[in-house]
N, C-alpha and C. Protein backbone atom coordinates (compact mmCIF):
# COMPACT_ATOMS: atom_id res chain seq x y z
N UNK A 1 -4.34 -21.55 13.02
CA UNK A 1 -5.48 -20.67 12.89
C UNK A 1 -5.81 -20.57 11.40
N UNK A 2 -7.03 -20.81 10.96
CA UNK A 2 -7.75 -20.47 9.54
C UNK A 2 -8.56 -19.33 9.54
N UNK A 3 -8.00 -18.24 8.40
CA UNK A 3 -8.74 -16.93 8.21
C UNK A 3 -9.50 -17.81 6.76
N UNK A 4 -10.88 -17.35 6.53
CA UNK A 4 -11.16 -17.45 5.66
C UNK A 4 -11.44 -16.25 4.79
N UNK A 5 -11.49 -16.25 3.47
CA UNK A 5 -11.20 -14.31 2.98
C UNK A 5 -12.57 -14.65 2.13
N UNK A 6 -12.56 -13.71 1.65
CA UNK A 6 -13.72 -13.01 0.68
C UNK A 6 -14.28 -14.14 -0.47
N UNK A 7 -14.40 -15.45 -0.46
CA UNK A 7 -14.89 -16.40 -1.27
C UNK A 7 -14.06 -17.11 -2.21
N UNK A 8 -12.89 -16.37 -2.75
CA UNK A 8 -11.76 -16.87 -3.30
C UNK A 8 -10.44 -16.98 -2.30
N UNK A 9 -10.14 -16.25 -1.38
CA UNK A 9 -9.29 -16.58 -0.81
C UNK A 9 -8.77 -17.08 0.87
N UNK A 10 -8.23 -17.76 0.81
CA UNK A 10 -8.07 -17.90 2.41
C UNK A 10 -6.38 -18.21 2.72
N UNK A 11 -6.20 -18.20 3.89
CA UNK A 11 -5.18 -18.20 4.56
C UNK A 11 -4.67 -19.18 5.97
N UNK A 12 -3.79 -19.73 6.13
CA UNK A 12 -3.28 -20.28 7.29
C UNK A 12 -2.19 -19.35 7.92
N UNK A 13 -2.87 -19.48 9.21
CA UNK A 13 -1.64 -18.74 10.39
C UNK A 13 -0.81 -19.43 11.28
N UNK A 14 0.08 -19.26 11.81
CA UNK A 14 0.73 -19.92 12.98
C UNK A 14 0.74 -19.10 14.00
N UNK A 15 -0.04 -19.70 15.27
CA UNK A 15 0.13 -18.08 15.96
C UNK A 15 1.48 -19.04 17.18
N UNK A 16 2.20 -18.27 18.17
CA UNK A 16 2.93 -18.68 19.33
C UNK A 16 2.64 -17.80 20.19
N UNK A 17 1.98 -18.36 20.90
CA UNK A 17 1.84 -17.39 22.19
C UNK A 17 3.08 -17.65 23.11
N UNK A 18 3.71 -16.25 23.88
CA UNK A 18 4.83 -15.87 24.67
C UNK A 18 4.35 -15.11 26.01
N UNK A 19 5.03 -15.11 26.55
CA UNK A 19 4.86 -14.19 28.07
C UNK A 19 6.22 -13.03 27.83
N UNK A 20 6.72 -12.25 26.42
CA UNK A 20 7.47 -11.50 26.12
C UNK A 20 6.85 -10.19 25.87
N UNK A 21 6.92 -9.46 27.23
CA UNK A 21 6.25 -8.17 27.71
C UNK A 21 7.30 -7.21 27.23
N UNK A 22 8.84 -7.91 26.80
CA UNK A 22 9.62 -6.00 27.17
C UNK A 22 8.95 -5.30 25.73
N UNK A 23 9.62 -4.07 25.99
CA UNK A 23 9.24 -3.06 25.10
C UNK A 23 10.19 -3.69 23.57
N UNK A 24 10.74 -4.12 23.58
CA UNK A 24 10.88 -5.02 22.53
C UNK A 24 10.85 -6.38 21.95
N UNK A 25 9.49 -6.69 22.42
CA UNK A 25 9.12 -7.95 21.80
C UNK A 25 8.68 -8.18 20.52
N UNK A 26 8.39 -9.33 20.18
CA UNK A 26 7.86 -9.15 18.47
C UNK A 26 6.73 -8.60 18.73
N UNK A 27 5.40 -8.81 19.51
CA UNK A 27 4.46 -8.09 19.57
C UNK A 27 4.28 -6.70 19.55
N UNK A 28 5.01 -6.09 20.04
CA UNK A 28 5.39 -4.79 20.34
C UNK A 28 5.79 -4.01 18.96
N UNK A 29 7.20 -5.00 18.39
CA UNK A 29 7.58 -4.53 17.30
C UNK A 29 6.86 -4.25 15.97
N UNK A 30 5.47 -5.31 15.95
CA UNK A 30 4.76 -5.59 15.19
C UNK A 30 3.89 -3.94 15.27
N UNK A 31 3.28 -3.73 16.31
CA UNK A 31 2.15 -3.06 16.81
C UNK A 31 3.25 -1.31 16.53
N UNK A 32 4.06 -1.34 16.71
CA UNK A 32 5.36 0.13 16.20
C UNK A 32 4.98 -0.21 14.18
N UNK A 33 5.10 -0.91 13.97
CA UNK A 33 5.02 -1.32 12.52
C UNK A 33 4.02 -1.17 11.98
N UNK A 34 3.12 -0.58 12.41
CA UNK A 34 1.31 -0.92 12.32
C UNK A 34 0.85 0.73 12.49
N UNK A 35 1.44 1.28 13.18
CA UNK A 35 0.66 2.77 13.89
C UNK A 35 0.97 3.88 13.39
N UNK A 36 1.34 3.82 11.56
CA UNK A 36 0.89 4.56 10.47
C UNK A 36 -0.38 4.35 10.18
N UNK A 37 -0.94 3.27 9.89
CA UNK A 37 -2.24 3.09 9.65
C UNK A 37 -3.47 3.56 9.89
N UNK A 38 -3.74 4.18 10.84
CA UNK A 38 -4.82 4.88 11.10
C UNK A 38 -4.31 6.06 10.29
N UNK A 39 -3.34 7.04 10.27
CA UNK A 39 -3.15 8.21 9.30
C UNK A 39 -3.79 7.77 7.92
N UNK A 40 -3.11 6.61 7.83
CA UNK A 40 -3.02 6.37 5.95
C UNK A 40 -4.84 6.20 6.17
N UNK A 41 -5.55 5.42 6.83
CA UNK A 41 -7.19 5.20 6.32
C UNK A 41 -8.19 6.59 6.51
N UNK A 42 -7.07 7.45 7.43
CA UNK A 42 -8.05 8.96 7.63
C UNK A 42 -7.53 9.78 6.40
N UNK A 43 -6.56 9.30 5.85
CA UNK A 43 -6.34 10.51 4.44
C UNK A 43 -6.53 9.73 3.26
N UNK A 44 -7.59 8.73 3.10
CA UNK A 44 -8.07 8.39 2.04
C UNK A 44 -9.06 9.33 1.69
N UNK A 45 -9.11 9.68 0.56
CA UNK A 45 -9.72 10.50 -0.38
C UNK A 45 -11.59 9.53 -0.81
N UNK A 46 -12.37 10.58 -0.16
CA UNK A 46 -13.69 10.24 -0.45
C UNK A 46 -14.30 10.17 -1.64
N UNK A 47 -14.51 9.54 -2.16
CA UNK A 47 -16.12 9.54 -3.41
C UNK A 47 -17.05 9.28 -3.53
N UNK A 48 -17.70 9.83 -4.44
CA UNK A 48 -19.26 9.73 -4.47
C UNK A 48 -19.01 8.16 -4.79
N UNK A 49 -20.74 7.74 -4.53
CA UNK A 49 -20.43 6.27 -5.11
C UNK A 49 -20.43 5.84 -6.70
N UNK A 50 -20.93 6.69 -7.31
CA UNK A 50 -21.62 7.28 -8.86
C UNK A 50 -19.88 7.22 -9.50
N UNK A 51 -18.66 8.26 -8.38
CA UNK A 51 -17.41 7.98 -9.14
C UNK A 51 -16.82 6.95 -9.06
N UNK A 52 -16.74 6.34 -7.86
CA UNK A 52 -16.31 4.82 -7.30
C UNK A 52 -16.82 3.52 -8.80
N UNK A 53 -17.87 3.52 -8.81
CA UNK A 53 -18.12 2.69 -10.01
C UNK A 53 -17.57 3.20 -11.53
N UNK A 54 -17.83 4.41 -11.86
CA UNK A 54 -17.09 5.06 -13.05
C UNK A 54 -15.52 4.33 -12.81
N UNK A 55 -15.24 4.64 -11.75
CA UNK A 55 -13.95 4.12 -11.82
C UNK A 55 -13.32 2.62 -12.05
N UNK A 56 -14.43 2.14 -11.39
CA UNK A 56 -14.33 0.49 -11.44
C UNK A 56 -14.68 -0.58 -12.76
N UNK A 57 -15.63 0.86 -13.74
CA UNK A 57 -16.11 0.02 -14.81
C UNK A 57 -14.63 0.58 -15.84
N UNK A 58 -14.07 1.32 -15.74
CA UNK A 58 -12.97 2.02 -16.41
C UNK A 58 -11.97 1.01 -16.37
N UNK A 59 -11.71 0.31 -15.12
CA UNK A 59 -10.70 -0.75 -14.90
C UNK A 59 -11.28 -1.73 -15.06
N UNK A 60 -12.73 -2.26 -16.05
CA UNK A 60 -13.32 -3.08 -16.15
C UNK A 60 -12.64 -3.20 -17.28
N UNK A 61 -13.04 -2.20 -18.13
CA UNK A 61 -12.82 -1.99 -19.94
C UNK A 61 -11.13 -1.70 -20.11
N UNK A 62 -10.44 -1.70 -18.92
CA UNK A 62 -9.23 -1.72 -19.19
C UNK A 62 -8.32 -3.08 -19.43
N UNK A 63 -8.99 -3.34 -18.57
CA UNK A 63 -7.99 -4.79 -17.89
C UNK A 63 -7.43 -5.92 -18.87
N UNK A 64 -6.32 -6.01 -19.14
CA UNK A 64 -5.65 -6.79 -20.39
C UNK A 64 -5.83 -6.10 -21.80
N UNK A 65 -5.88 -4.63 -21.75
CA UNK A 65 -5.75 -3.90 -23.15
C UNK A 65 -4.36 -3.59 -23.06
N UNK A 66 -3.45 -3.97 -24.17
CA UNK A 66 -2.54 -3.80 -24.62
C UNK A 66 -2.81 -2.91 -26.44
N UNK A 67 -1.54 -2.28 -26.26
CA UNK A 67 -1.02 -1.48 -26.12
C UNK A 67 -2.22 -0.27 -24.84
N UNK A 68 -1.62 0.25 -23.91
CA UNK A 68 -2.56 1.22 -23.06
C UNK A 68 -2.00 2.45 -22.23
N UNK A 69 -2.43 3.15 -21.89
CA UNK A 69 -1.75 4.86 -21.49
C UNK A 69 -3.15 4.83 -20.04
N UNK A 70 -2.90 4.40 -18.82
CA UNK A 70 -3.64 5.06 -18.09
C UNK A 70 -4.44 6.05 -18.17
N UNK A 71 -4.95 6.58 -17.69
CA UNK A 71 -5.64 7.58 -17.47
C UNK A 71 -5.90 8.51 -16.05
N UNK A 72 -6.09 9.50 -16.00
CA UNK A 72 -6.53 9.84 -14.55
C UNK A 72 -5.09 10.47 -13.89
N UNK A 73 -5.22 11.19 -12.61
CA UNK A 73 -4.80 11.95 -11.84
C UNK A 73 -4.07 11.30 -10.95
N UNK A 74 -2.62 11.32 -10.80
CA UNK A 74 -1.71 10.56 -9.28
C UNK A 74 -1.55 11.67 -8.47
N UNK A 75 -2.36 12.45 -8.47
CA UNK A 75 -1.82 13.80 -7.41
C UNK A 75 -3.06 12.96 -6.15
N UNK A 76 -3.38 12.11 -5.82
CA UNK A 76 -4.02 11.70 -4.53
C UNK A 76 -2.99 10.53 -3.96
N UNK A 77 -2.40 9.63 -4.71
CA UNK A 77 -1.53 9.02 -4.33
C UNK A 77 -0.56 9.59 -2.69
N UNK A 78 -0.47 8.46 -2.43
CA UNK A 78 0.66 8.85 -0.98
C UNK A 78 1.88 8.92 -1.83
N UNK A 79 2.68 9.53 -0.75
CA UNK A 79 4.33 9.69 -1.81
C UNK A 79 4.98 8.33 -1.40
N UNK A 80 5.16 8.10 -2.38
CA UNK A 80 6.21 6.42 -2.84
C UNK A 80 5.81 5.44 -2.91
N UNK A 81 4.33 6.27 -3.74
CA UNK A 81 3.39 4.83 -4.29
C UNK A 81 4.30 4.58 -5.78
N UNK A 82 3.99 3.53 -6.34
CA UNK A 82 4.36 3.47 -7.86
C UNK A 82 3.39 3.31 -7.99
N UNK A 83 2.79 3.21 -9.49
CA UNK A 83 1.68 3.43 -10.51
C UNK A 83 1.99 3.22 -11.49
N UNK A 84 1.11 2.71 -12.27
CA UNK A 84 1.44 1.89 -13.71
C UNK A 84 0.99 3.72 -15.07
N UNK A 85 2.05 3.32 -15.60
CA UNK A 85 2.34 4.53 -16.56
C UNK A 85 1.45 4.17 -17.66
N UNK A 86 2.32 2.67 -18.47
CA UNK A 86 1.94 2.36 -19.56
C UNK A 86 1.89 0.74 -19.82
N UNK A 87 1.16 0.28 -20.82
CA UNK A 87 1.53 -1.16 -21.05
C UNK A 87 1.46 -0.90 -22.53
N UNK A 88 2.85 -2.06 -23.07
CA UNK A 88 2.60 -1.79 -24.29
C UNK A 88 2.21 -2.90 -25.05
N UNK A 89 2.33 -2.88 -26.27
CA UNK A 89 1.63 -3.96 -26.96
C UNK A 89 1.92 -5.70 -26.61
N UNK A 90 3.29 -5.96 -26.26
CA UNK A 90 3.35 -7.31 -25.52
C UNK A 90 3.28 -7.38 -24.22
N UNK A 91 2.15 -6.40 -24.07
CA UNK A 91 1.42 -6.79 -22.26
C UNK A 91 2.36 -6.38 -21.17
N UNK A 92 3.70 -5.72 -21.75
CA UNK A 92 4.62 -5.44 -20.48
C UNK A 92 4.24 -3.83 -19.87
N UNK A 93 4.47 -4.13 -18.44
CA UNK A 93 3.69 -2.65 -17.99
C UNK A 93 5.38 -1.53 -17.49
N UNK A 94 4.92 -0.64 -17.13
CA UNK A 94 6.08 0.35 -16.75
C UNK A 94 5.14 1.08 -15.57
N UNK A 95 6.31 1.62 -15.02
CA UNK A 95 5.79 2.17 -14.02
C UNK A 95 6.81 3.10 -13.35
N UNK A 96 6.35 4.01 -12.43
CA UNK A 96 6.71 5.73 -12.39
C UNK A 96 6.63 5.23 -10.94
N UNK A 97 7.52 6.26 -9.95
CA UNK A 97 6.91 5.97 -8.39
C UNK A 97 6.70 7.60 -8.17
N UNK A 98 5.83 7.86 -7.63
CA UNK A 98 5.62 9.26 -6.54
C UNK A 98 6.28 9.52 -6.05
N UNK A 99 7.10 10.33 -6.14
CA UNK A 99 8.55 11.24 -4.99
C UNK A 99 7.83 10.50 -3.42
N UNK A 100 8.74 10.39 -2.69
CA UNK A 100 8.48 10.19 -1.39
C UNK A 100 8.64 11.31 -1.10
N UNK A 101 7.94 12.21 -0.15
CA UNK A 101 7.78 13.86 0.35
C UNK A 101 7.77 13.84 1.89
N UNK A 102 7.77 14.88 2.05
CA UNK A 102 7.33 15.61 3.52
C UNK A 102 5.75 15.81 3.86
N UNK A 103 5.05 14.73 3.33
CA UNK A 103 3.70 15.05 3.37
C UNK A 103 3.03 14.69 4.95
N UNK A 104 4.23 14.71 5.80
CA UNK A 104 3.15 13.78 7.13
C UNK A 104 2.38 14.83 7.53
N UNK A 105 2.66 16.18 7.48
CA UNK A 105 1.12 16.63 8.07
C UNK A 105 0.02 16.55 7.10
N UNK A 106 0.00 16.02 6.09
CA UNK A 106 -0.93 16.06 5.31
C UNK A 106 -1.96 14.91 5.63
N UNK A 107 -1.52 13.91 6.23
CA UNK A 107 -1.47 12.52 5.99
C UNK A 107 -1.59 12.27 7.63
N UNK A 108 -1.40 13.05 8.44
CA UNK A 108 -1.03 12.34 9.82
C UNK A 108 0.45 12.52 10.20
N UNK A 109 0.80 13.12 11.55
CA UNK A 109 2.05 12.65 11.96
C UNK A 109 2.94 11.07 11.28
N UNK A 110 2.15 10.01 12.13
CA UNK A 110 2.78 8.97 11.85
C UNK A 110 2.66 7.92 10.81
N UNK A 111 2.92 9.00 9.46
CA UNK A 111 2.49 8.12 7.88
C UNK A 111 4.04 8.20 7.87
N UNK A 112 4.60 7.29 6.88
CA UNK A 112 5.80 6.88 6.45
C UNK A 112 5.48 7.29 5.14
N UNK A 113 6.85 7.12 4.20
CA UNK A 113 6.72 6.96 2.88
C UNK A 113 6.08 5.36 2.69
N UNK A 114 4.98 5.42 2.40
CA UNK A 114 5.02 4.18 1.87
C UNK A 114 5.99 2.83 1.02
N UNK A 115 6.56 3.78 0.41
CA UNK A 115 7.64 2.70 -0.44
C UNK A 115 8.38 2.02 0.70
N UNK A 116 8.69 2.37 1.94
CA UNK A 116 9.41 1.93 2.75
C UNK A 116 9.13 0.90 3.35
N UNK A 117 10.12 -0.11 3.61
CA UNK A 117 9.78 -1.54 4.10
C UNK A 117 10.24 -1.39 5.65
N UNK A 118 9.66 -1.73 6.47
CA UNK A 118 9.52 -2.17 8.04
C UNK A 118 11.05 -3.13 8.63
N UNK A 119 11.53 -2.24 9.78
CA UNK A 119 13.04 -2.02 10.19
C UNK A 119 13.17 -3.90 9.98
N UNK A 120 11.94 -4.61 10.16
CA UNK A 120 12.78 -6.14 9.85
C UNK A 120 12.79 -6.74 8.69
N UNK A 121 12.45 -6.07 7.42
CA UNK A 121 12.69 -6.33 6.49
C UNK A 121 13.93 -6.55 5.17
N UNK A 122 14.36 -7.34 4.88
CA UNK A 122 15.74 -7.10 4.15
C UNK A 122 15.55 -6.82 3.19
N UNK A 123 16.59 -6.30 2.10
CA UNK A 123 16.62 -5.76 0.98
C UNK A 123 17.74 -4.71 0.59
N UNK A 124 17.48 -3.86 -0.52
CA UNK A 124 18.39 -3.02 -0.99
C UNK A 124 18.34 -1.75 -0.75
N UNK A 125 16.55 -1.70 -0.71
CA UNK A 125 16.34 -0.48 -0.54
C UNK A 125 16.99 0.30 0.97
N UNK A 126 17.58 1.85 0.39
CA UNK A 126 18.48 2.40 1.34
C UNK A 126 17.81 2.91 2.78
N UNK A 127 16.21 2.92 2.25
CA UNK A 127 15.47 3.61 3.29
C UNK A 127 14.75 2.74 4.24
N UNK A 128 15.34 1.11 4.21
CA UNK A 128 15.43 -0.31 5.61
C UNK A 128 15.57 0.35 6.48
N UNK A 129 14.98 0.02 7.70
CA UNK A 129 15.79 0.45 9.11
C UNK A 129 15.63 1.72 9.26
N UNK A 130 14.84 2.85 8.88
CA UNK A 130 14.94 3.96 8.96
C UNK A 130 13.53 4.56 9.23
N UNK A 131 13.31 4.51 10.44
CA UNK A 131 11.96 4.96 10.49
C UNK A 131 11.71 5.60 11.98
């Protein structure tokens, strides 16, 4: 299968189709992995369109300034986003993460911390498998 994306990018898929109905199939598992998402796109934070561009020309005049100090407010952020703090003069950036919180009623019942990676994912992080 060929997705084609937005003029610069595209993608190849492999799809396999199965007749794997139980309640734990990959399909299934996938679709459990997925049904934060509607929370996370209903607690996106609205703007005018007037700020939307302010914002976009800001990260216009930003982009590859070294030495640099962000600007702006992380109190809209989901909890256990990271965000870039600072970059300093040899272009290296730093970065802060958002406490992961108790925000799901804020956000929807079924929002996760974002920082968290999906029960089939490997890694270090302690909060795998925990959802």
């Amino acid at each position: 299968m060929f997705s084609y994306g937005s003029g610069s990018a595209a993608s190849m898929y492999s799809i396999r189709i199965c007749d794997d109905t139980s309640s734990d199939s990959r399909l299934r598992r996938l679709v459990r992995s997925l049904a934060h998402i509607e929370g996370c796109l209903a607690a996106r934070r609205k703007v005018a369109p007037a700020d939307f561009a302010a914002a976009l020309k800001l990260r216009e005049e930003t982009h590859h300034l070294a030495p640099y100090l962000p600007q702006g407010s992380v109190d809209d952020l989901f909890p256990g986003t990271w965000f870039l703090t600072a970059v300093d003069e040899m272009h290296r950036r730093k970065y802060e993460r958002k406490p992961p919180g108790n925000d799901a009623g804020k956000y929807g019942n079924k929002l996760p911390d974002v920082g968290r990676c999906p029960p089939h994912c490997k890694g270090d992080d302690q909060s795998i498998g925990k959802q």
